[in-house]
Protein backbone atom coordinates (compact mmCIF):
# COMPACT_ATOMS: atom_id res chain seq x y z
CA UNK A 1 75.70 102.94 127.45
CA UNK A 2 74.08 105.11 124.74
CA UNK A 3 74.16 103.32 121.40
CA UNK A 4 73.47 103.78 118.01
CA UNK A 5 73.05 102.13 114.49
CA UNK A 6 73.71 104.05 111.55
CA UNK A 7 70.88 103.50 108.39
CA UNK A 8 71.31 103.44 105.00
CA UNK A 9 69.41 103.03 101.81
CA UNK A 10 69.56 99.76 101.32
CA UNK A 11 70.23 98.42 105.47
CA UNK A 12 68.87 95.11 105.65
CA UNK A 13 70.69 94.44 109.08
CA UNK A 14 69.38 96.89 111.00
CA UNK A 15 66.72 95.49 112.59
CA UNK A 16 68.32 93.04 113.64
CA UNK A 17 71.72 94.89 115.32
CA UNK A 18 69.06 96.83 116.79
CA UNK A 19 67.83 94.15 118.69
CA UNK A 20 70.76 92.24 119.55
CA UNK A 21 72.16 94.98 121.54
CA UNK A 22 68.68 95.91 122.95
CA UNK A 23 68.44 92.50 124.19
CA UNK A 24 72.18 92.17 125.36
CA UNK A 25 72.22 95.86 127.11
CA UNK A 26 68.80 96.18 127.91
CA UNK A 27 68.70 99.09 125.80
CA UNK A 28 67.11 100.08 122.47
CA UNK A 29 69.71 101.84 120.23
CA UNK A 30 69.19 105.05 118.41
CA UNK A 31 68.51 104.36 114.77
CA UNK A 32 70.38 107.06 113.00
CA UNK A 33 69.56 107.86 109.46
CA UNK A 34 72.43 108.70 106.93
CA UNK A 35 71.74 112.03 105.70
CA UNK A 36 71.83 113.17 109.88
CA UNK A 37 75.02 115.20 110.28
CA UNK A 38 75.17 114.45 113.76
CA UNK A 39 75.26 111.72 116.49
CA UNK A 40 73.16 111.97 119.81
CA UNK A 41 75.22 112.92 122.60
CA UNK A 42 76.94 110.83 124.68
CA UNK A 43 76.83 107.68 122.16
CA UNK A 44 79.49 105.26 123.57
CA UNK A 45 78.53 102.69 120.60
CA UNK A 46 78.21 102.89 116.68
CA UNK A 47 76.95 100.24 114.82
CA UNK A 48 77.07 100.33 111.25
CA UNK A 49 74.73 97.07 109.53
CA UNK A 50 74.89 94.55 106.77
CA UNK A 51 72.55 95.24 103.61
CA UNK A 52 73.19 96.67 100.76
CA UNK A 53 73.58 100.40 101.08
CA UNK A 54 72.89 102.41 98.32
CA UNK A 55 72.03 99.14 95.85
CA UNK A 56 76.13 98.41 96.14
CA UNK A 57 75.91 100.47 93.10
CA UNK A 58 79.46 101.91 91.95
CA UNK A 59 81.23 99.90 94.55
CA UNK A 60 79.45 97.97 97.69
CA UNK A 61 80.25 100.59 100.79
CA UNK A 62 81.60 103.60 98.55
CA UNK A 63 78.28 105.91 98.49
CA UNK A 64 77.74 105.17 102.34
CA UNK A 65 80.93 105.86 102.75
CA UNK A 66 80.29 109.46 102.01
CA UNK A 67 77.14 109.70 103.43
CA UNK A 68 76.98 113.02 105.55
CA UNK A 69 76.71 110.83 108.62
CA UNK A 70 79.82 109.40 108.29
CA UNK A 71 81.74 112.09 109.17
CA UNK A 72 80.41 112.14 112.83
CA UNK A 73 81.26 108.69 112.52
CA UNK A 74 84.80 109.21 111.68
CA UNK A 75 85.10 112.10 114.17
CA UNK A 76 83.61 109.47 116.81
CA UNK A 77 86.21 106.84 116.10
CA UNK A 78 88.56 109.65 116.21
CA UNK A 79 87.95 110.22 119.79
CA UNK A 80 88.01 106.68 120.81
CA UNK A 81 84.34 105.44 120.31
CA UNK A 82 84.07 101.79 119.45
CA UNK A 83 82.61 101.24 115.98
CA UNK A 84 81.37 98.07 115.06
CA UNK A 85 80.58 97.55 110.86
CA UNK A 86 79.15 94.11 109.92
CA UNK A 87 78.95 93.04 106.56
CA UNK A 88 78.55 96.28 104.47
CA UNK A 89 79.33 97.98 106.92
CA UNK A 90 82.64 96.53 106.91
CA UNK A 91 82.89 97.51 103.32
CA UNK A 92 81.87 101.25 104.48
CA UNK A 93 83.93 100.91 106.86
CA UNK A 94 87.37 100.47 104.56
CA UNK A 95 85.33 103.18 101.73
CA UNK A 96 85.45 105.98 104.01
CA UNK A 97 89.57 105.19 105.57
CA UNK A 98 88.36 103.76 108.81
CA UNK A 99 90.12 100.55 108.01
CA UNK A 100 92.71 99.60 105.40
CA UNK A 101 92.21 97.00 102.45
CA UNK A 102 89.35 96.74 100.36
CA UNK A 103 86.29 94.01 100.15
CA UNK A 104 86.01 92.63 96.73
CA UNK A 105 83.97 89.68 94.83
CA UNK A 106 83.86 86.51 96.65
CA UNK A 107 86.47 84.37 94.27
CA UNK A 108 83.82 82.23 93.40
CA UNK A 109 81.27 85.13 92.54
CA UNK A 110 78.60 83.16 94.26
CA UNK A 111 76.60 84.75 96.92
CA UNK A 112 77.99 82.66 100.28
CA UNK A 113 75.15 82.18 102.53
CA UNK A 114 75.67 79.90 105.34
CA UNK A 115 77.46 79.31 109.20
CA UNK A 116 81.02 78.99 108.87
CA UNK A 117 83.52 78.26 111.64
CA UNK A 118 86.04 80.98 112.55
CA UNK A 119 89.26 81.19 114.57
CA UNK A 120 89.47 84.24 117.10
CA UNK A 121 93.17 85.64 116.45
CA UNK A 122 92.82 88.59 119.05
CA UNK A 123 90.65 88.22 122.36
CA UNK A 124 92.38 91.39 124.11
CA UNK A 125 90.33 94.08 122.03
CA UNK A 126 86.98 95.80 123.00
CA UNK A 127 84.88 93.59 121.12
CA UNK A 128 86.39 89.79 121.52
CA UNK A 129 87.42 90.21 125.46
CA UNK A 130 84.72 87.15 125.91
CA UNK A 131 86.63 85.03 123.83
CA UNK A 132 89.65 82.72 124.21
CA UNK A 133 92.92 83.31 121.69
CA UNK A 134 92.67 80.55 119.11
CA UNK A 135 88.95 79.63 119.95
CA UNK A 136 87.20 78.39 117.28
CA UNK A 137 83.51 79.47 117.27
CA UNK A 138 80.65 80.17 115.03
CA UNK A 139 79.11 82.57 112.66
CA UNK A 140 76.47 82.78 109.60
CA UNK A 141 77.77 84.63 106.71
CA UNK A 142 75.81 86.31 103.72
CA UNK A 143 77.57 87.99 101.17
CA UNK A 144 78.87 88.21 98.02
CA UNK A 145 81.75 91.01 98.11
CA UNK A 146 83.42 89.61 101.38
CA UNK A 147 86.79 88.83 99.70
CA UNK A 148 89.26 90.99 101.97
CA UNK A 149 92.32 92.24 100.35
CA UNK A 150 95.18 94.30 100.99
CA UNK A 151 98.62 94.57 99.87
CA UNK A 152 101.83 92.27 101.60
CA UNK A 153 102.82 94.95 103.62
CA UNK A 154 99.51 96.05 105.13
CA UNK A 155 98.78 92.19 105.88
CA UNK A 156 101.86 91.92 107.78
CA UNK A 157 101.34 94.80 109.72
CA UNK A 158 97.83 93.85 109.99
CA UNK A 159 99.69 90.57 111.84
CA UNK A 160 102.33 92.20 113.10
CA UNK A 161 99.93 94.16 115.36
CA UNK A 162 97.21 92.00 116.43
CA UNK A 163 95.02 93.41 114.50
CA UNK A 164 93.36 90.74 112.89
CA UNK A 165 90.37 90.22 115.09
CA UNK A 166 89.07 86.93 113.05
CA UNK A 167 89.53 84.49 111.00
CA UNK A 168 87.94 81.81 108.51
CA UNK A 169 88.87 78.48 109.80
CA UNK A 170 88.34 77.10 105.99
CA UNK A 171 88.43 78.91 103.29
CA UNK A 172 85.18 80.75 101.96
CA UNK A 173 85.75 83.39 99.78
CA UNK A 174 89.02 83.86 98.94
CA UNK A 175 89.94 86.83 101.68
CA UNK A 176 93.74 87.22 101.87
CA UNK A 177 95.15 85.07 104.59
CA UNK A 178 91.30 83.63 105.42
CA UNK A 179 90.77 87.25 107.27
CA UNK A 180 87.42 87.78 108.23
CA UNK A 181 87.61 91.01 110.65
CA UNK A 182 89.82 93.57 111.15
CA UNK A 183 90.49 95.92 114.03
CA UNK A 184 91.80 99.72 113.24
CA UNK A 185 95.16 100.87 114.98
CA UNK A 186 93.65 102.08 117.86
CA UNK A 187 91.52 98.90 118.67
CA UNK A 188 88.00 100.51 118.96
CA UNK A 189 87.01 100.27 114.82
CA UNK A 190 86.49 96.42 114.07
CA UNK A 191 84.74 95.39 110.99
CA UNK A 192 84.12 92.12 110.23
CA UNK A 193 81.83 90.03 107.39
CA UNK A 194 80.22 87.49 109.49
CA UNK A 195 76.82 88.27 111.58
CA UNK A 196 77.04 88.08 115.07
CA UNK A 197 73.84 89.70 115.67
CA UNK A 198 72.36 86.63 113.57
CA UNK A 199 73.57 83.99 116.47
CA UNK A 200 72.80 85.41 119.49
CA UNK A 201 70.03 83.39 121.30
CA UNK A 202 69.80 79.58 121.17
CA UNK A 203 66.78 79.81 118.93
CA UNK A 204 69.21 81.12 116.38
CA UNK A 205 71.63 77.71 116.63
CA UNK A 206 73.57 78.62 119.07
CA UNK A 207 75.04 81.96 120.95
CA UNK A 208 78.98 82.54 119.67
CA UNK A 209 77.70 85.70 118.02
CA UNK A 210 76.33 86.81 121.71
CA UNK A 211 79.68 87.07 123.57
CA UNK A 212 80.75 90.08 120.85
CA UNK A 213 77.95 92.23 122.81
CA UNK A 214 78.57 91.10 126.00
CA UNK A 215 81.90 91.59 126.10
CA UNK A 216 81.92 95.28 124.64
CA UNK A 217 78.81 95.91 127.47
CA UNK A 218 80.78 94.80 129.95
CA UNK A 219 83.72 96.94 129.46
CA UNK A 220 81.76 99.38 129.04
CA UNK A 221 80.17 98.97 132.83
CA UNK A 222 76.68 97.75 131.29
């Protein structure tokens, strides 16, 4: 499977998303740069990194949101391709509509930098099919607008339909409901704050982060 990370002023992640799904697929990724209007053909994967596009400057996510690449993006997800935002690119991710609810100051406006365990709420969905429902595993962190919020009724739906993908198993920044990823309506958008491109090998202390890949690879007939 063709894949591809998207690159904005300010990535800091993109190396390394680059490599964990080079060294999960076998395959390098195309790096993508954000003023590119279009995708390569035939990309069955978008990956959109942690950093800081853009300096976080108005809001973290909004300029990369509108970022000419991101409408190939959208149109993408429109058609079914599974897009994957970590970090900031969670936070582009709900700028540009692809997910609902916004990321906001960590309520301790501290910069949380450190593994944290998280529950898995949905293992049915293209990217947790390698997990178990309710499994606790985890995942470094490194943010400092990672507080997910949303209003009642787009929380309960949120629940209502699976769609919460993860979950903080204690409490770390103050996210409604201890949410730490979301999945879009049709189940192929998933953002999510944690890394797991940052705990994929042993080397990195341990390999929870790894089974994200694999499972989306294997679907995929990788």
């Amino acid at each position: 499977m063709k894949t591809a990370v998207i690159v904005f002023p300010g990535s800091n992640c993109d190396r390394d998303i680059a490599t964990a799904l080079r060294d999960v697929s076998g395959t390098a990724p195309t790096m993508v740069w954000h003023a590119d209007t279009d995708l390569p053909d035939g990309i069955g994967l978008i990956a959109l990194p942690g950093g800081f596009s853009y300096g976080d400057y108005l809001r973290s996510g909004a300029i990369g949101a509108r970022s000419p690449i991101m409408r190939a993006v959208t149109a993408a997800a429109e058609r079914g391709v599974p897009v994957l935002g970590i970090c900031n690119g969670f936070q582009v991710l709900t700028e540009a509509g692809l997910l609902p609810g916004a990321l906001m100051r960590n309520a301790g406006l501290d910069f949380v930098c450190r593994e944290v365990p998280l529950t898995v709420e949905n293992a049915h969905s293209t990217f947790t099919s390698r997990y178990g429902a309710g499994e606790r595993i985890v995942i470094p962190v490194a943010h400092h607008d990672g507080n997910y919020n949303a209003d009642a009724e787009t929380l309960d739906r949120l629940e209502g339909d699976g769609r919460v993908a993860f979950r903080y198993a204690d409490a770390v920044n103050g996210s409604a409901r201890n949410i730490a990823g979301i999945l879009n309506a049709g189940g192929n958008v998933l953002g999510m704050m944690p890394h797991p491109e940052r705990r994929i090998e042993a080397a990195h202390g341990g390999t929870d982060g790894r089974r994200l890949f694999e499972g989306m690879f294997e679907l995929a007939g990788v």
